[in-house]
Protein backbone atom coordinates (compact mmCIF):
# COMPACT_ATOMS: atom_id res chain seq x y z
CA UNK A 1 -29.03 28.97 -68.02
CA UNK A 2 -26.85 29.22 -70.63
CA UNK A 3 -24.30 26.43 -71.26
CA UNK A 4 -21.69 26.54 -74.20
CA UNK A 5 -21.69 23.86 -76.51
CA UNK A 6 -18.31 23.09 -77.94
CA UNK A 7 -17.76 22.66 -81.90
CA UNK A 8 -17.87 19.05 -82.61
CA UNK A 9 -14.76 18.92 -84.59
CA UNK A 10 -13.02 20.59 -81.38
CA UNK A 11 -14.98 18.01 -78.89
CA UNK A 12 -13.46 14.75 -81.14
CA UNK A 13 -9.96 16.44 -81.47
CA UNK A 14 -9.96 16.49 -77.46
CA UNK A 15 -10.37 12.66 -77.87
CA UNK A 16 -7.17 11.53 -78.06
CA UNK A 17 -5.97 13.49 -74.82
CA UNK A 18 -9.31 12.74 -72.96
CA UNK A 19 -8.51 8.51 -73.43
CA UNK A 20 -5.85 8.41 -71.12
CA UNK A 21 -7.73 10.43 -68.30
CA UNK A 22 -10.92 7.99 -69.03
CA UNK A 23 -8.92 5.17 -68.78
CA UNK A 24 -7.53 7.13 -65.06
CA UNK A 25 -10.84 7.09 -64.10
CA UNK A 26 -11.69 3.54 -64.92
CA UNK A 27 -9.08 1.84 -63.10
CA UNK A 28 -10.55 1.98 -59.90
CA UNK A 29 -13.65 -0.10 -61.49
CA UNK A 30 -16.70 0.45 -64.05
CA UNK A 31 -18.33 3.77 -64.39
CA UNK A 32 -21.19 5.31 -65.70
CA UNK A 33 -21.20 7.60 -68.38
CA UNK A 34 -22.48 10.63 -65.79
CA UNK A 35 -19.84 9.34 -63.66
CA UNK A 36 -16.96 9.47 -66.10
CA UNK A 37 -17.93 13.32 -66.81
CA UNK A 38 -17.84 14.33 -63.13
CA UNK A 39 -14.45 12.70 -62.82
CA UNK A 40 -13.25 14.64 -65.83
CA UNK A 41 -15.16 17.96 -65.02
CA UNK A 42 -16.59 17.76 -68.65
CA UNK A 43 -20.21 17.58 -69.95
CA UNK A 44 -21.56 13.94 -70.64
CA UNK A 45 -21.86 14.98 -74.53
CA UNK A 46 -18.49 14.89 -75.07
CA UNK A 47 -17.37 11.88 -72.70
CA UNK A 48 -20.08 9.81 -74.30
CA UNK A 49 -18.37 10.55 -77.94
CA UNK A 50 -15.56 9.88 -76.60
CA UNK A 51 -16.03 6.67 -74.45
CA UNK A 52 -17.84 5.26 -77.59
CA UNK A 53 -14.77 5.95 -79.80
CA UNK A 54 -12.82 3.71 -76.73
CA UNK A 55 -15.85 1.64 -77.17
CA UNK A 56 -15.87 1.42 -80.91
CA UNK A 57 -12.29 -0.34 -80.91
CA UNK A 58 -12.45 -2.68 -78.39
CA UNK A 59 -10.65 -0.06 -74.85
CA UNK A 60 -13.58 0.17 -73.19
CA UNK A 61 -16.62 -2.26 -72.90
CA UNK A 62 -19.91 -1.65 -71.53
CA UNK A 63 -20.84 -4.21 -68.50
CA UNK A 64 -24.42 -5.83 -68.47
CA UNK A 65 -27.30 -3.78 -66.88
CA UNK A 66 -29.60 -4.91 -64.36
CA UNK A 67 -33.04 -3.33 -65.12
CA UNK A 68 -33.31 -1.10 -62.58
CA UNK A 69 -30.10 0.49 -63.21
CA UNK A 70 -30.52 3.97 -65.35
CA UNK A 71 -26.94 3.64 -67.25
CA UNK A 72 -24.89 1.27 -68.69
CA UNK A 73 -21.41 1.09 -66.45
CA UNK A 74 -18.00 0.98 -68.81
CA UNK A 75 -14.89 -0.92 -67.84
CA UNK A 76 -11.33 -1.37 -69.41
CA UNK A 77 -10.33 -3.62 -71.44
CA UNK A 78 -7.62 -6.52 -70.15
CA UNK A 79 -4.80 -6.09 -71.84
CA UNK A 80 -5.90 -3.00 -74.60
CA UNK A 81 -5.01 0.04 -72.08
């Protein structure tokens, strides 16, 4: 099983195209990070850079987790989309 691991500098460029289809997927309510990737056919490694750089300036935000849930859900931001 060979899988092909993207340059990072490549994965990060893709960010800026990737927000708007995160956001897409979003809209219809929070996500996990395994959830975002199937919705945008890409690996989790490079959504999770990328929803953390939504993250990171205030896009995104990351729900509260209920211990038995595995992963942190992500939601828009009111008013920052």
């Amino acid at each position: 099983m060979s899988a092909h691991l993207r340059n990072l500098n490549e994965v990060l460029r893709d960010e800026t195209i990737q927000r708007a289809r995160i956001r897409a997927a979003l809209k219809d309510g929070p996500k996990t990070l395994p959830e975002i990737a199937q919705s945008l056919h890409a690996p989790v490694r490079e959504v999770t850079l990328w929803v953390m750089a939504m993250r990171r300036y205030g896009r995104i935000e990351e729900k509260p987790k209920g211990r038995e849930d595995d992963y942190y859900q992500y939601a828009l931001v009111e008013g920052k989309q």
